[in-house]
Protein backbone atom coordinates (compact mmCIF):
# COMPACT_ATOMS: atom_id res chain seq x y z
CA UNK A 1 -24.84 -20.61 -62.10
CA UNK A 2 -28.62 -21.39 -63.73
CA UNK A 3 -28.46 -24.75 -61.37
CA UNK A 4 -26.71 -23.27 -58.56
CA UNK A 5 -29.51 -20.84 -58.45
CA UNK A 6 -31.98 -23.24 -58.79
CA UNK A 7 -30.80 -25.57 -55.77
CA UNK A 8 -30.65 -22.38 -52.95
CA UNK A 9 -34.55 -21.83 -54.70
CA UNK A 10 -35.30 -25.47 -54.06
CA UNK A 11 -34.03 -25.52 -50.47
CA UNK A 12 -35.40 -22.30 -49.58
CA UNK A 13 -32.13 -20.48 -49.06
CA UNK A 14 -31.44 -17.15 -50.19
CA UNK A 15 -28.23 -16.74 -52.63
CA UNK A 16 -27.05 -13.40 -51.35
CA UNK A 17 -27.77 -14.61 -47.41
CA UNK A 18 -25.46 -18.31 -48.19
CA UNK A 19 -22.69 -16.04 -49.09
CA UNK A 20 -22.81 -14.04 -46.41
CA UNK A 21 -19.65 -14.82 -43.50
CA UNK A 22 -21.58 -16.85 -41.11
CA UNK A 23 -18.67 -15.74 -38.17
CA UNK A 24 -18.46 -11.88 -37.57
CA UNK A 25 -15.68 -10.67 -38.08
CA UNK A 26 -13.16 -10.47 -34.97
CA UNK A 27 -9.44 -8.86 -34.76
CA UNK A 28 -7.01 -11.72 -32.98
CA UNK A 29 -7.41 -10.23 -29.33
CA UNK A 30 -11.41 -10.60 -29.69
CA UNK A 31 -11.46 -14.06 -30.69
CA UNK A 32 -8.22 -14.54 -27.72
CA UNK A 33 -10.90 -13.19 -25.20
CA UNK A 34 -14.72 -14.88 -26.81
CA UNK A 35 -12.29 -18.34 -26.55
CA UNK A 36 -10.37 -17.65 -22.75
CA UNK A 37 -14.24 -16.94 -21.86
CA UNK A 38 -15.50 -19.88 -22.62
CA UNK A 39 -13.08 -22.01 -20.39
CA UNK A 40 -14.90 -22.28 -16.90
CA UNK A 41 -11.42 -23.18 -14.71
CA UNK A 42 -9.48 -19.88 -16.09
CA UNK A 43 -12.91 -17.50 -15.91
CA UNK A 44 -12.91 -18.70 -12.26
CA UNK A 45 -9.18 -17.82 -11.47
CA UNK A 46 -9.81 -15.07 -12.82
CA UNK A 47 -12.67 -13.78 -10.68
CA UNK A 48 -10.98 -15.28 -7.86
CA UNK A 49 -8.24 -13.23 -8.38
CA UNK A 50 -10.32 -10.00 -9.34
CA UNK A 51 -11.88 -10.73 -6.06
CA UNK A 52 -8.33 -10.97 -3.64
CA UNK A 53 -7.23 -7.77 -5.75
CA UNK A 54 -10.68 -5.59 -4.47
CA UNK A 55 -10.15 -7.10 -1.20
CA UNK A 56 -6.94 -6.04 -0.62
CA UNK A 57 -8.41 -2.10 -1.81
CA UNK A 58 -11.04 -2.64 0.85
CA UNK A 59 -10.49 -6.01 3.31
CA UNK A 60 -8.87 -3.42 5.56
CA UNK A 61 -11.28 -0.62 5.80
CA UNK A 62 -14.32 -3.46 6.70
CA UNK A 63 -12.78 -3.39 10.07
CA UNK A 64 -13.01 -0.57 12.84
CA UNK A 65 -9.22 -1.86 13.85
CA UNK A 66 -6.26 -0.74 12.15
CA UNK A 67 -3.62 -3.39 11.26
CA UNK A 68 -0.73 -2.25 13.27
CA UNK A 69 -2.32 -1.35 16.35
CA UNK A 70 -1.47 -3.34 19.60
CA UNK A 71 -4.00 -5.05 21.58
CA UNK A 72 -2.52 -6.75 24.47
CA UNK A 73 -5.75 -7.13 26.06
CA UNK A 74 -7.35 -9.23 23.31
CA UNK A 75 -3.96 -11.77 22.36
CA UNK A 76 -4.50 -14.79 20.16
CA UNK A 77 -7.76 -14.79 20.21
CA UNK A 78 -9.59 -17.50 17.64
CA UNK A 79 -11.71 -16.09 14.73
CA UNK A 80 -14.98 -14.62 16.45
CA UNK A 81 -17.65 -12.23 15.57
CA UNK A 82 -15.48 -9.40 16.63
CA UNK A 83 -12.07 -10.68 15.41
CA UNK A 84 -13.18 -12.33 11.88
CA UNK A 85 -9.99 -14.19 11.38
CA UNK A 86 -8.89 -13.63 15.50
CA UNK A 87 -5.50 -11.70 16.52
CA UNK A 88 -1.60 -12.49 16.63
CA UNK A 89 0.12 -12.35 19.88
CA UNK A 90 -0.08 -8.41 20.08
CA UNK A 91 -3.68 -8.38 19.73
CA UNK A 92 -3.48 -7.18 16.23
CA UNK A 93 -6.30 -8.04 14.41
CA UNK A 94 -6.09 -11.01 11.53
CA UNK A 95 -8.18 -9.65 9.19
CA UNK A 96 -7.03 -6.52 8.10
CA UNK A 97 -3.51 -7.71 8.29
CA UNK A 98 -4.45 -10.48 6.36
CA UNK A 99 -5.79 -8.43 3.39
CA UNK A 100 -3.16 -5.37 4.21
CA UNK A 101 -0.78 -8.49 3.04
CA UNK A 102 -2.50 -9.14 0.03
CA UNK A 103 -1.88 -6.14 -1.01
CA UNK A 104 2.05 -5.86 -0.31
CA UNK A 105 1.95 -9.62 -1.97
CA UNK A 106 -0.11 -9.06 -4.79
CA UNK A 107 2.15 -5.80 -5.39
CA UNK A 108 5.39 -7.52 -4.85
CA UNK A 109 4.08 -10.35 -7.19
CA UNK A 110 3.21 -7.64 -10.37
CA UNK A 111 5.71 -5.04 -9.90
CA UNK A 112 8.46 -8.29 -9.70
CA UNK A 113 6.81 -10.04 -13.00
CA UNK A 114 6.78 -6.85 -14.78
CA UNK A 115 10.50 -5.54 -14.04
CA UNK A 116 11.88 -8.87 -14.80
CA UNK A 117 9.12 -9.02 -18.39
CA UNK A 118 10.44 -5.45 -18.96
CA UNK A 119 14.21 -6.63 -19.03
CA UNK A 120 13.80 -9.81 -20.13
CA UNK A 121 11.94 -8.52 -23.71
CA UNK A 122 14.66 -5.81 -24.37
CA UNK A 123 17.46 -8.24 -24.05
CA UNK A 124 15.79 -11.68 -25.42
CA UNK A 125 14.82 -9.12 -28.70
CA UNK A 126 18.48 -7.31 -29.16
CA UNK A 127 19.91 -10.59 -28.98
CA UNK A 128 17.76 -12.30 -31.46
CA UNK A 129 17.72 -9.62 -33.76
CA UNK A 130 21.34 -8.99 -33.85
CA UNK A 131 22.52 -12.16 -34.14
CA UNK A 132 26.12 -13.31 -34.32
CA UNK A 133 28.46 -12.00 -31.70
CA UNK A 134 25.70 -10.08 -29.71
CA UNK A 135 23.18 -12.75 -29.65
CA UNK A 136 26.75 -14.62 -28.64
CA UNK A 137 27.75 -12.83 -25.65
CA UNK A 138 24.37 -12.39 -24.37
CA UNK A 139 23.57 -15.97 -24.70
CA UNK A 140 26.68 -17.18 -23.05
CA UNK A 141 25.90 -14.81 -19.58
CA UNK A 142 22.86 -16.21 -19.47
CA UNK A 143 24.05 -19.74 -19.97
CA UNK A 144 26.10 -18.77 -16.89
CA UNK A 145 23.55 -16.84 -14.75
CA UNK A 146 20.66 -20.16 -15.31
CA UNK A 147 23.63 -22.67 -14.03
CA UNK A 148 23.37 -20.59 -11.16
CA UNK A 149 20.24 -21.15 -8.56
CA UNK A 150 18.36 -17.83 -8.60
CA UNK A 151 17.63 -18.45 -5.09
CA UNK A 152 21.22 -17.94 -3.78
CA UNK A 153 21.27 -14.88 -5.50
CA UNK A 154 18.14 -13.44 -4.09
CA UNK A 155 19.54 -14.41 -0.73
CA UNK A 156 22.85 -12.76 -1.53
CA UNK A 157 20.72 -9.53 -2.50
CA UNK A 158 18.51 -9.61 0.12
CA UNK A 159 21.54 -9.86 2.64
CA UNK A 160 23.38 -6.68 1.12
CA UNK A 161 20.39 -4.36 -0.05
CA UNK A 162 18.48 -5.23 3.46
CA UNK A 163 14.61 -6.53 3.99
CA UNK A 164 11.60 -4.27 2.65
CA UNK A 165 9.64 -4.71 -0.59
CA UNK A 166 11.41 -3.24 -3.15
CA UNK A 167 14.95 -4.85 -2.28
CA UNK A 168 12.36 -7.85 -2.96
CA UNK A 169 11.34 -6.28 -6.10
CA UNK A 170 15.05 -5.44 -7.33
CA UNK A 171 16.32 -9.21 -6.47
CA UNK A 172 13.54 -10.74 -8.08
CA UNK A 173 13.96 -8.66 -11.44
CA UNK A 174 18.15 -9.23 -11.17
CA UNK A 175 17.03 -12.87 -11.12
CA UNK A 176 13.84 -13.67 -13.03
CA UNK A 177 14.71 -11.86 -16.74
CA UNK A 178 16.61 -14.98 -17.74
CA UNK A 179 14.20 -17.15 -19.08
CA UNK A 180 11.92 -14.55 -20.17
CA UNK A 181 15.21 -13.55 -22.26
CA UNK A 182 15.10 -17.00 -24.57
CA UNK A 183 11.88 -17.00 -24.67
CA UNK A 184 12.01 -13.51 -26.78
CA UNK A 185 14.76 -14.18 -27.89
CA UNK A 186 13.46 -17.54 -29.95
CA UNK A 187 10.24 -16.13 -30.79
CA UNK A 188 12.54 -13.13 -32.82
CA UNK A 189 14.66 -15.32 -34.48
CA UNK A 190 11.40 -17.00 -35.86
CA UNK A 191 10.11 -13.41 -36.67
CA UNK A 192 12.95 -11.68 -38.03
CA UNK A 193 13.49 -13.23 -41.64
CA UNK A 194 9.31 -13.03 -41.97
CA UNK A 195 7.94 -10.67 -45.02
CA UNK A 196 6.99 -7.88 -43.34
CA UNK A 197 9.73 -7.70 -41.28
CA UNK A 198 11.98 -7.49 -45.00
CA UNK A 199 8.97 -5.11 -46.09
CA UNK A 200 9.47 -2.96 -43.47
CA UNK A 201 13.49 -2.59 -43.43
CA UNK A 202 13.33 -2.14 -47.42
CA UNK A 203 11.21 1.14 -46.62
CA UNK A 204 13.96 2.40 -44.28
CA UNK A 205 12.96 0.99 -40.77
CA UNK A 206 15.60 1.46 -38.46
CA UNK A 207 16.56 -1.43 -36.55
CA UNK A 208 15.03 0.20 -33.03
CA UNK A 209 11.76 0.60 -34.82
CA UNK A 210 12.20 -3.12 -36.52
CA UNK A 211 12.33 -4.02 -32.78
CA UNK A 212 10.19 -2.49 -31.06
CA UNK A 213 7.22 -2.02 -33.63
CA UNK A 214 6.96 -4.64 -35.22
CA UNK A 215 8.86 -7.84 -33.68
CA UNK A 216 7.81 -7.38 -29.98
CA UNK A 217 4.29 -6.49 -30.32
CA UNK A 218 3.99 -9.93 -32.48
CA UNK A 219 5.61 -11.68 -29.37
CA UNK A 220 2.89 -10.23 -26.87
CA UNK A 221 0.81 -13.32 -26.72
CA UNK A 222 3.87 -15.14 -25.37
CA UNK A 223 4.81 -12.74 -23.31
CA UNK A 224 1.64 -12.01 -21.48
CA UNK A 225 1.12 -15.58 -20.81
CA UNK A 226 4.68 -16.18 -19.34
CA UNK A 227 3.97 -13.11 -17.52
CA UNK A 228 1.02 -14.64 -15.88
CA UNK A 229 2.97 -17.49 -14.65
CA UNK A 230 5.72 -15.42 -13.18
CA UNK A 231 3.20 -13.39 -10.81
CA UNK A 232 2.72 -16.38 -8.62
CA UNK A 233 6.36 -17.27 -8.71
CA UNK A 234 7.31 -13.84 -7.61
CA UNK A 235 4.58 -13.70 -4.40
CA UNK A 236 6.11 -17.74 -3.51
CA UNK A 237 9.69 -15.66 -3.61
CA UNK A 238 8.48 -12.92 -1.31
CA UNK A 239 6.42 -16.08 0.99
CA UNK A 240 9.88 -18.11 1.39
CA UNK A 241 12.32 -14.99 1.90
CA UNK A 242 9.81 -13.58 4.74
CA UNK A 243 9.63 -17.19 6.37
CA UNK A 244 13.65 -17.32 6.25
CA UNK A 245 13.44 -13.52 8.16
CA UNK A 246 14.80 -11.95 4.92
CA UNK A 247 11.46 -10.61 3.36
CA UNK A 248 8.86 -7.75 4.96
CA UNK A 249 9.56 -7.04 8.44
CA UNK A 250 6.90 -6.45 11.11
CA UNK A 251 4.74 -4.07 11.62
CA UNK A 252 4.36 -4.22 7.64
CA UNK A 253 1.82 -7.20 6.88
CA UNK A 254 2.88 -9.81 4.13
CA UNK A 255 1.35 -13.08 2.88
CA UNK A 256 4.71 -14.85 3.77
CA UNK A 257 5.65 -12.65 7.02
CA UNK A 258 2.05 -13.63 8.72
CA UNK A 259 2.83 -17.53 7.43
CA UNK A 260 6.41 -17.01 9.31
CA UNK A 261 5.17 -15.88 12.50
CA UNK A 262 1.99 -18.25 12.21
CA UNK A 263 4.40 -21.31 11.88
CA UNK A 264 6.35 -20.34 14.86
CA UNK A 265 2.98 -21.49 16.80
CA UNK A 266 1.57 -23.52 14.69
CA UNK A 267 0.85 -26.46 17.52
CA UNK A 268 -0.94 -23.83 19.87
CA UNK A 269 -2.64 -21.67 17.23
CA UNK A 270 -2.88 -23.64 13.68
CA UNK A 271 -5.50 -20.51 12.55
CA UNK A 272 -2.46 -18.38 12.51
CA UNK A 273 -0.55 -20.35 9.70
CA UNK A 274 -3.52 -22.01 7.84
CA UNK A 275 -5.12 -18.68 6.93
CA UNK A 276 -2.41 -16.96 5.38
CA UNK A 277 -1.07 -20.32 3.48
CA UNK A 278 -4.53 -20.85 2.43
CA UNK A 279 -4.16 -17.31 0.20
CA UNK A 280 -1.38 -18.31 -0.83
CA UNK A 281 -1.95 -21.47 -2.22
CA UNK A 282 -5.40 -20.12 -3.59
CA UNK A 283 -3.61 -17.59 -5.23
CA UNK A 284 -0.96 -19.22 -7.17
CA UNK A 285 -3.34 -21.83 -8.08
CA UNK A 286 -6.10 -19.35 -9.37
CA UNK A 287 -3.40 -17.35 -11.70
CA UNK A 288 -1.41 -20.83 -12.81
CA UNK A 289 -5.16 -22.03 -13.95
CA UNK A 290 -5.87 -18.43 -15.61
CA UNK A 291 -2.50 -18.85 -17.26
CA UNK A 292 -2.98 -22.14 -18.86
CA UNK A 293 -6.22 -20.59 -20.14
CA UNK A 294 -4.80 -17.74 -21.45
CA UNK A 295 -2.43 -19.62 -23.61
CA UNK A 296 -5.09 -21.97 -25.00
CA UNK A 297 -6.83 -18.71 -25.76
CA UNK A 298 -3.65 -17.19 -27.28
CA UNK A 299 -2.64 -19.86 -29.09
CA UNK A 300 -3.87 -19.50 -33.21
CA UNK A 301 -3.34 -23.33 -33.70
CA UNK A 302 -5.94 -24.29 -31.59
CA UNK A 303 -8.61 -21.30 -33.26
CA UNK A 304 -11.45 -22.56 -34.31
């Protein structure tokens, strides 16, 4: 102790301040957010998204022209001081439809991702906490349901519910729990034999509580990454089944509904297409970029 003393007194360094924790001290979702905001790409999908999100709140009211509104004097017309992003052929103007589609898309996209997270959780946890012929059955249907494309089910749902944006929603959830089911599902059979989980049934737990307590909030950093990625997924569904005719209809404004009626002209008026694709694309690229952030950020092994 006597020379231990002596060598923070020789280099000038103060015992009680070299025991002191250099690092404050930071609960797991602090140090998940001080490491996601130090990586550049995701920060900027982020804003970029942040930014599409306000602009769908307020894109539309920046205009004295109200998205559904005719104009058959003022047709087609290219972007121009008047027209910011110009007019369809009913002289409807661009840019508030544009942005009055971001926010149908951008709500299609989250309500769809969370409904299908939602179901997704509660079956992938039953079925890896029960085990045996639950985790069985389950297993199996899904094994059935993934050899199936989604897509011809959506299509199939689309055909009998009708278009509109909550058939969208309800054939996207049907669809899109699946995956999100194993995933759970093999993070609670990881989970489920750990101490506290054996701590916690020895004091009388129930197996509701087991579930819902204390095995699916330990799964959350999965889950909130895979429900990042499933956001941009859900607004390519809603793009493809408006460009097919089965998604919004007219006069509601979509992402994918003003890409369908753009392409039908694309030769004469490429600003028609190009506009709405470029959200698009700008979109699911800024939230697959925040994703892969987020699960650097959420991942312990890589805490430094």
């Amino acid at each position: 102790m006597e020379i231990s003393r002596e060598k923070f007194k020789h280099v000038g360094i103060n015992e009680e301040k070299s025991q002191a924790i250099v690092r404050p001290s930071m609960t797991y979702w602090q140090d998940a957010w001080r490491r996601l905001k130090k990586n550049k790409i995701a920060m900027i999908g982020l804003v970029i998204i942040a930014v599409f999100t306000v602009m769908s709140i307020i894109g539309p009211m920046m205009v004295p022209y109200v998205h559904s509104d005719n104009d058959l004097s003022n047709t087609n017309q290219l972007p121009n001081a008047q027209h910011w992003f110009g007019t369809d052929d009913l002289g409807r103007d661009l840019w508030a439809r544009v942005w009055m589609g971001a926010r149908v898309s951008l709500f299609i996209g989250l309500m769809a991702a969370l409904l299908d997270t939602l179901i997704g959780v509660l079956v992938g946890g039953v079925s890896g906490f029960y085990g045996g012929k639950v985790d069985m059955i389950i297993m199996r249907f899904i094994d059935v349901m993934i050899a199936i494309p989604s897509m011809i089910f959506i299509i199939l749902i689309m055909v009998i519910v009708g278009a509109g944006v909550f058939p969208i929603i309800l054939s996207f959830a049907i669809t899109g729990w699946l995956s999100m089911a194993r995933l759970v599902r093999g993070q609670i059979l990881q989970l489920k034999e750990q101490e506290f989980v054996l701590a916690a049934r020895t004091l009388g737990a129930s197996s509701s509580r087991l579930i819902l307590r204390h095995l699916i909030p330990n799964t959350l950093g999965v889950i909130i990454v895979s429900l990042t990625m499933r956001i941009p997924s859900a607004i390519f569904t809603e793009a493809f089944l408006s460009f097919i005719g089965l998604g919004v209809k007219p006069p509601t404004s979509s992402w994918g509904q003003l890409a369908s009626s753009g392409a039908a002209v694309l030769r004469v008026y490429p600003y028609r297409l190009f506009i709405p694709a470029f959200f698009i694309s700008l979109t699911m690229l800024s939230l697959n970029l925040f994703g892969d952030g987020l699960r650097d950020a959420l991942d312990p092994r890589l805490r430094k």
